[in-house]
Protein backbone atom coordinates (compact mmCIF):
# COMPACT_ATOMS: atom_id res chain seq x y z
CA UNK A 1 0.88 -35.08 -3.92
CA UNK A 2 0.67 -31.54 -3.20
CA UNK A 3 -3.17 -31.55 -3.09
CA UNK A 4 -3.03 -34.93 -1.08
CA UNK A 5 -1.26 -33.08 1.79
CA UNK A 6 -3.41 -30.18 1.65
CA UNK A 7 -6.56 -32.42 2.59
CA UNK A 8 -4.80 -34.33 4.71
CA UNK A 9 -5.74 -31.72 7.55
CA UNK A 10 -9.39 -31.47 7.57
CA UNK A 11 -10.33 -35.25 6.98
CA UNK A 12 -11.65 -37.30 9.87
CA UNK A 13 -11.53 -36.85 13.87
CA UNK A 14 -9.20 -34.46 14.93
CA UNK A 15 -7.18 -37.55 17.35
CA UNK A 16 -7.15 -39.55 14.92
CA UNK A 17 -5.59 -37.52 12.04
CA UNK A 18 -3.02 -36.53 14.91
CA UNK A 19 -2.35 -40.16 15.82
CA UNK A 20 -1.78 -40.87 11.69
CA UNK A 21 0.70 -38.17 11.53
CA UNK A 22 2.55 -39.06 14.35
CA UNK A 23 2.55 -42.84 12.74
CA UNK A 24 3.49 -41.40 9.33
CA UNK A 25 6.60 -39.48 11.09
CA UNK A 26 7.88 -42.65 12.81
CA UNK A 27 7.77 -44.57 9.86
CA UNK A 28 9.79 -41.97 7.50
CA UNK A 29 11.80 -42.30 10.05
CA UNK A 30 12.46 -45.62 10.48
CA UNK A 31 12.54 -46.08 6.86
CA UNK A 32 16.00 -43.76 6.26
CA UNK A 33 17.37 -46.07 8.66
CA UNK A 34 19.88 -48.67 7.31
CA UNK A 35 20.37 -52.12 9.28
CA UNK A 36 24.08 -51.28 9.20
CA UNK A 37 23.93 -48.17 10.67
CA UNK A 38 22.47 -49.81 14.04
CA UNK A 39 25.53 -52.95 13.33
CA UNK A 40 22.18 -55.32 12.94
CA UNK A 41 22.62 -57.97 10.28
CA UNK A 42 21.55 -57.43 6.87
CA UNK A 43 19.68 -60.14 4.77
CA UNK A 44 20.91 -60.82 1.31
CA UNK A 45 17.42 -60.47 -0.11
CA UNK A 46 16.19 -57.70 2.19
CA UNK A 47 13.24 -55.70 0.73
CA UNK A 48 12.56 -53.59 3.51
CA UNK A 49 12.84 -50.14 3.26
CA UNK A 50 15.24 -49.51 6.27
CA UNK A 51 14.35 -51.12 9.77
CA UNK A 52 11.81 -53.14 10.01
CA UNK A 53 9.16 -52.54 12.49
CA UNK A 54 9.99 -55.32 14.17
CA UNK A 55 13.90 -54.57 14.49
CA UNK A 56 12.48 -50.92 16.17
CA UNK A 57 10.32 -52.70 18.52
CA UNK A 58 13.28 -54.75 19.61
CA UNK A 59 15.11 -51.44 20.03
CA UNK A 60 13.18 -49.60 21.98
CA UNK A 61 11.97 -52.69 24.41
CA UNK A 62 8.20 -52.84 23.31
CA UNK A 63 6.00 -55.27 21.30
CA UNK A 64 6.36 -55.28 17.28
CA UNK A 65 2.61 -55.70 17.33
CA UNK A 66 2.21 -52.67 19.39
CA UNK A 67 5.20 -50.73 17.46
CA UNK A 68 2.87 -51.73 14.08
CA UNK A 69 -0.40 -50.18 15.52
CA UNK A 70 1.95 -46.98 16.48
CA UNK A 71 2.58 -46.54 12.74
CA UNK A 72 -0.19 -47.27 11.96
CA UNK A 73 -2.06 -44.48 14.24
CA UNK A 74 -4.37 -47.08 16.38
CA UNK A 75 -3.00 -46.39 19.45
CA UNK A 76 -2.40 -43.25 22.09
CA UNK A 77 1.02 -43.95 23.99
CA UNK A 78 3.15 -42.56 26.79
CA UNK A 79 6.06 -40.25 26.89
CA UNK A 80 8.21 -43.09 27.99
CA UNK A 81 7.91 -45.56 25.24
CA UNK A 82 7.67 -42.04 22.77
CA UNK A 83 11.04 -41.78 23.99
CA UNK A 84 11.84 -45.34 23.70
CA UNK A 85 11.27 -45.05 20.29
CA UNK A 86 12.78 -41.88 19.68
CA UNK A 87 15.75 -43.22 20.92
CA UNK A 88 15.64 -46.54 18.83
CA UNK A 89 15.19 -44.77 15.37
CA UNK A 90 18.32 -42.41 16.47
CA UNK A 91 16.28 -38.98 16.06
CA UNK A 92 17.85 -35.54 16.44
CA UNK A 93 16.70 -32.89 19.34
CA UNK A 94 14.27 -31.22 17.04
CA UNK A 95 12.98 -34.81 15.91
CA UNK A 96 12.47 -36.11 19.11
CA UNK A 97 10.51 -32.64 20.66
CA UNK A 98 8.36 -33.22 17.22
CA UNK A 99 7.05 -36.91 18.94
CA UNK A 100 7.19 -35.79 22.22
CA UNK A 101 4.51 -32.69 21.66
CA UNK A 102 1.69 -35.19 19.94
CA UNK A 103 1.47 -36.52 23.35
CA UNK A 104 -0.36 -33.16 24.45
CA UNK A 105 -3.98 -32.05 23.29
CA UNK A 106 -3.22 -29.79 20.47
CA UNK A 107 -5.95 -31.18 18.18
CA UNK A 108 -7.91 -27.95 18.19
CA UNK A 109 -7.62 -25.25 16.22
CA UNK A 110 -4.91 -22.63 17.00
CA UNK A 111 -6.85 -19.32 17.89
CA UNK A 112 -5.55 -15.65 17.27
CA UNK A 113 -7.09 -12.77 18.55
CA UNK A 114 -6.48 -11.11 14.89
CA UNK A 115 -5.24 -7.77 16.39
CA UNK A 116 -2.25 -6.32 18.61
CA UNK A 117 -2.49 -4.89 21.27
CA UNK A 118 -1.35 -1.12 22.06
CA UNK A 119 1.75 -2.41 24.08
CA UNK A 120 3.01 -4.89 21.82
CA UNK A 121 2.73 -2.45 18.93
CA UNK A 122 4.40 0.01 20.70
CA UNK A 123 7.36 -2.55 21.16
CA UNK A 124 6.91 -3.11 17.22
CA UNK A 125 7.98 0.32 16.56
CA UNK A 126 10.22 1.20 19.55
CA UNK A 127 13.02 -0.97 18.24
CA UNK A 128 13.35 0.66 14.85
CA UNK A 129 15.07 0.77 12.84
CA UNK A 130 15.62 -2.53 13.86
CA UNK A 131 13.00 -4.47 11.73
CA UNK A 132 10.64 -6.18 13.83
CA UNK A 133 7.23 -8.00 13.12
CA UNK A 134 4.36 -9.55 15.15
CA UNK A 135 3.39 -13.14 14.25
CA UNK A 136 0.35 -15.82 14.80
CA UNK A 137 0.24 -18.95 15.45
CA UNK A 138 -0.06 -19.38 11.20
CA UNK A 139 2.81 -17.09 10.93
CA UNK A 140 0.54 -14.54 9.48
CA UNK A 141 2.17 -11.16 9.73
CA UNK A 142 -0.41 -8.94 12.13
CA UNK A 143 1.94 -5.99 12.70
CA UNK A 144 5.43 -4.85 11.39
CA UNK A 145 7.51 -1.63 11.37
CA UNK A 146 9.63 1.10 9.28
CA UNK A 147 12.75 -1.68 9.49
CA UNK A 148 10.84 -4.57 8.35
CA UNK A 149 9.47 -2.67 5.45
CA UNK A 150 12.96 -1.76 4.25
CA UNK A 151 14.82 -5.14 5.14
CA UNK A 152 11.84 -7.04 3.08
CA UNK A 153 9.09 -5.90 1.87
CA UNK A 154 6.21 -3.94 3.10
CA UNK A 155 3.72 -6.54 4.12
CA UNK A 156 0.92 -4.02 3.13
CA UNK A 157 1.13 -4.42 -0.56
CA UNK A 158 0.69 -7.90 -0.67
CA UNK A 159 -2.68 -9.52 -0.90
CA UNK A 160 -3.66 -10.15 3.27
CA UNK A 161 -3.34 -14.52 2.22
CA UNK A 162 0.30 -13.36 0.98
CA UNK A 163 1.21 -11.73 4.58
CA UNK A 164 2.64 -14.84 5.75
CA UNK A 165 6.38 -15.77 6.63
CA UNK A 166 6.68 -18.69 4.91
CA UNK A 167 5.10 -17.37 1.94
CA UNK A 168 7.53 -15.07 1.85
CA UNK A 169 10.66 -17.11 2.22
CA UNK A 170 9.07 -19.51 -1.11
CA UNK A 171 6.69 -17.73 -2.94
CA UNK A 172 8.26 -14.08 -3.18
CA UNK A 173 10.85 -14.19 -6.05
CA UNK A 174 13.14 -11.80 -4.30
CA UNK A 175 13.81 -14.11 -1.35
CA UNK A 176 16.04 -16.45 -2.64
CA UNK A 177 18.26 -13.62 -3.98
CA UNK A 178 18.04 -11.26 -0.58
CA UNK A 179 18.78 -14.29 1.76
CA UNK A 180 21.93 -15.54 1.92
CA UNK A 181 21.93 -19.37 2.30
CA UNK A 182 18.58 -19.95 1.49
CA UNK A 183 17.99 -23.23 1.06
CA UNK A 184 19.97 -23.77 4.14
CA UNK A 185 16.77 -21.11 5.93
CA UNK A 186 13.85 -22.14 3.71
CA UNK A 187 14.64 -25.93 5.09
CA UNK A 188 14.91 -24.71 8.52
CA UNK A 189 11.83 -22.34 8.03
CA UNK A 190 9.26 -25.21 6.62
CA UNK A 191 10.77 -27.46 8.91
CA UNK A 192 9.62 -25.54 12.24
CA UNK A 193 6.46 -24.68 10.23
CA UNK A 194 5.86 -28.20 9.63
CA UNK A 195 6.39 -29.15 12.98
CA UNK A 196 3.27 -26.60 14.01
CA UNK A 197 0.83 -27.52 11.38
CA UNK A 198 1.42 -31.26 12.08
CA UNK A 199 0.22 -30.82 15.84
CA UNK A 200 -3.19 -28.99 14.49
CA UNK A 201 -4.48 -31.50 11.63
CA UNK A 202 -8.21 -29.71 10.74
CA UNK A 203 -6.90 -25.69 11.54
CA UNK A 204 -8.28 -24.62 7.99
CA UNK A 205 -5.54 -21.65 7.65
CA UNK A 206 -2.47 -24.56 8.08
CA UNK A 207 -3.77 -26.39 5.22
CA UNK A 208 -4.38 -23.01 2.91
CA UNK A 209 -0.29 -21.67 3.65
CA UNK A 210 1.21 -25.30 3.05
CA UNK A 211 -1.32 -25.34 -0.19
CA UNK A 212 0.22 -22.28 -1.50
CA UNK A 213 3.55 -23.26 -0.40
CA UNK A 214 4.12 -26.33 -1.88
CA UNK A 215 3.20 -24.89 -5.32
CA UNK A 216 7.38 -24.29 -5.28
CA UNK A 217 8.61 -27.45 -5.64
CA UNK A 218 11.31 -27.05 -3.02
CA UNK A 219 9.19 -26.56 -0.16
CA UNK A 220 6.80 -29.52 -1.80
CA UNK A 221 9.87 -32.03 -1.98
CA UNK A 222 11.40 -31.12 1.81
CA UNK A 223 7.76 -30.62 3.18
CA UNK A 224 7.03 -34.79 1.81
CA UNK A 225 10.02 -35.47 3.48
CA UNK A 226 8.58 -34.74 7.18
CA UNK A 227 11.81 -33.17 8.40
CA UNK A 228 11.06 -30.89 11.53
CA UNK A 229 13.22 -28.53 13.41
CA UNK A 230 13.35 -26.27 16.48
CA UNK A 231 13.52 -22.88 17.15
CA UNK A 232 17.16 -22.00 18.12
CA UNK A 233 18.69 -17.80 18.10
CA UNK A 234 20.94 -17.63 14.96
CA UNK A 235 22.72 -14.88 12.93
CA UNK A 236 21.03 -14.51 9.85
CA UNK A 237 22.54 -12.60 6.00
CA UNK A 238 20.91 -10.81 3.93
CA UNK A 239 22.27 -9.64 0.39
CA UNK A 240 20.17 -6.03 0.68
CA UNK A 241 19.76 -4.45 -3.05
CA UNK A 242 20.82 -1.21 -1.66
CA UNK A 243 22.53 -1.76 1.49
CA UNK A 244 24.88 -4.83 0.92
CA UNK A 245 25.68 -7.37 2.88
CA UNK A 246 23.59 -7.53 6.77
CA UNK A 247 24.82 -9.72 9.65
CA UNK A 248 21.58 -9.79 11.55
CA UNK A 249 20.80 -11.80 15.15
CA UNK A 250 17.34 -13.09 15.33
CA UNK A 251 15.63 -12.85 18.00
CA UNK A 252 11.96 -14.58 18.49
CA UNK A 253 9.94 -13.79 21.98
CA UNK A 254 6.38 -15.22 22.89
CA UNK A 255 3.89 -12.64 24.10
CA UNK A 256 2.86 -14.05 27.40
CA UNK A 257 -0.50 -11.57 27.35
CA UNK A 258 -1.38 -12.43 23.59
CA UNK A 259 -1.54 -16.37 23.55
CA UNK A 260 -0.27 -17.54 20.36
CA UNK A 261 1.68 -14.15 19.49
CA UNK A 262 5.47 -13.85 18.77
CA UNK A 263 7.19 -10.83 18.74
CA UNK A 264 10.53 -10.99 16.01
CA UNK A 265 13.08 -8.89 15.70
CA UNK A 266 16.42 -8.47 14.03
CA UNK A 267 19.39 -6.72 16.02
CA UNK A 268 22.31 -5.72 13.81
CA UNK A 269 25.64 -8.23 13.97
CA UNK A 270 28.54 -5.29 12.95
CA UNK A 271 28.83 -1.71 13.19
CA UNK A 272 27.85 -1.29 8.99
CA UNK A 273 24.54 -3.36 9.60
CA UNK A 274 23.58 -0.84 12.25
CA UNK A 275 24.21 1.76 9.61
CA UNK A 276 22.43 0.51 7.16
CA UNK A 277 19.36 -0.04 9.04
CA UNK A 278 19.64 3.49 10.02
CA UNK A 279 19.46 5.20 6.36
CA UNK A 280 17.03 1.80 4.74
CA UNK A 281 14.60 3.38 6.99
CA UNK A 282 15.38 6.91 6.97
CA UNK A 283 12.51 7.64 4.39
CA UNK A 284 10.69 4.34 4.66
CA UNK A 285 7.17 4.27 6.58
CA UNK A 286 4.88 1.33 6.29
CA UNK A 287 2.29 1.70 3.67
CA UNK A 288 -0.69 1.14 6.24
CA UNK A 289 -0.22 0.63 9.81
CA UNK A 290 -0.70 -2.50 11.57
CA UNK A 291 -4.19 -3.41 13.38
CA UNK A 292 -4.49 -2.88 16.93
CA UNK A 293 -7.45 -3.82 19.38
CA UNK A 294 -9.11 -0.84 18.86
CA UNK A 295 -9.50 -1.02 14.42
């Protein structure tokens, strides 16, 4: 299964793998849906899985033969009947922006200039000892400071593959201890993850993090499961070794002059957080500093 997802992303046209993950979606979808739910009637020997395609054509006011060929990644459609059917299979906000962005061209590959620049990294390490990190479109870790380091881990000793959020949050044993709720994050994590890898089906470096993610069988199960989810600010906890308990906000900014960039950074909650950021970083440097344009 795991292996079947992997080269899922760099077999045939780019439009077309796009169209049969947007057709895959709709029918997971459609398929936790129960006939009751909606108040449609239910047929004593009803093998369907859910709603029929059919009863979601109906719903959302277009064709079942069209609604079939949707699933079934034939056709390109609009926003309006995306929406149509968005509505009709009762999808969340996150859900619904997950349809809506396979209606733009985002079938090539997602592009990174590999460095930062001088003004972003001085950014990086301005807001220490708040911990802060630069990320890619892959969520590959490009630059990170003193606080970052000290909340996690430094990024530097792990293999370059390994610098990579959601690596991080499932593959480093320490996470599920240092995190507090972490099942609750790791879903919400992979599920914005997914979201991005889904809209770029042949980008070679998607397919190598969810290959090496799904080796945990968490993030396998929830990733087969095609549950998506959107950005939103939140107050994150850590269980620090050293420091305790941190109440951190997290804050995530796109770098308007580095397409594909986002800066992160995580502003103490409570007066003891700020504290303990201050003396976690008091003798902590990072073990090799972050590229810039001119390495």
């Amino acid at each position: 299964m795991v292996n079947g997802i992997a080269r899922s992303f760099g077999e045939g046209s780019a439009a077309q793998a796009l169209r049969k993950e947007l057709g895959a979606f709709l029918r997971s979808r459609r398929e936790r849906l129960s006939p009751a739910q909606l108040g449609l009637p239910v047929a004593p020997r009803r093998r369907t899985p859910g709603l029929r395609r059919g009863e979601v054509a109906e719903l959302a006011g277009i064709s079942a033969s069209w609604y079939a060929w949707l699933e079934q990644g034939r056709v390109r459609t609009s926003e309006q009947v995306l929406r149509s059917v968005a509505r009709a299979l009762h999808l969340n906000e996150a859900e619904t922006a997950h349809v809506l962005s396979f209606i733009d061209d985002a079938a090539h590959e997602q592009q990174s200039p590999g460095w930062v620049s001088p003004n972003l990294l001085s950014l990086v390490e301005s807001v220490a000892p708040n911990p802060a990190v630069v990320i890619d479109p892959h969520w590959d870790l490009l630059a990170w400071n003193a606080g970052y380091a000290a909340l996690l881990t430094d990024p530097a000793r792990l293999p370059s593959k390994q610098r990579n959020l959601p690596w991080l949050v499932f593959r480093w044993p320490p996470a599920r201890d240092l995190i507090v709720n972490w099942e609750f994050e790791a879903r919400y994590l992979l599920g914005q993850f997914r979201a991005n890898a889904a809209r770029h089906p042949r980008d070679r470096r998607y397919s190598e993090i969810i290959s090496e993610i799904t080796q945990d069988p968490d993030a396998a199960r929830w990733y087969s499961q095609r549950e998506t989810a959107i950005y939103q600010p939140a107050i994150r906890h850590f269980q620090h070794p050293t420091a305790g308990n941190l109440h951190l906000r997290y804050v995530k900014l796109a770098a308007l002059d580095e397409p594909g960039h986002h800066f992160l950074c995580y502003l103490p909650n409570n007066q003891h957080t700020k504290t303990a950021l201050h003396h976690l970083t008091a003798n902590t440097q990072p073990s090799n500093p972050p590229r810039t344009e001119h390495t």
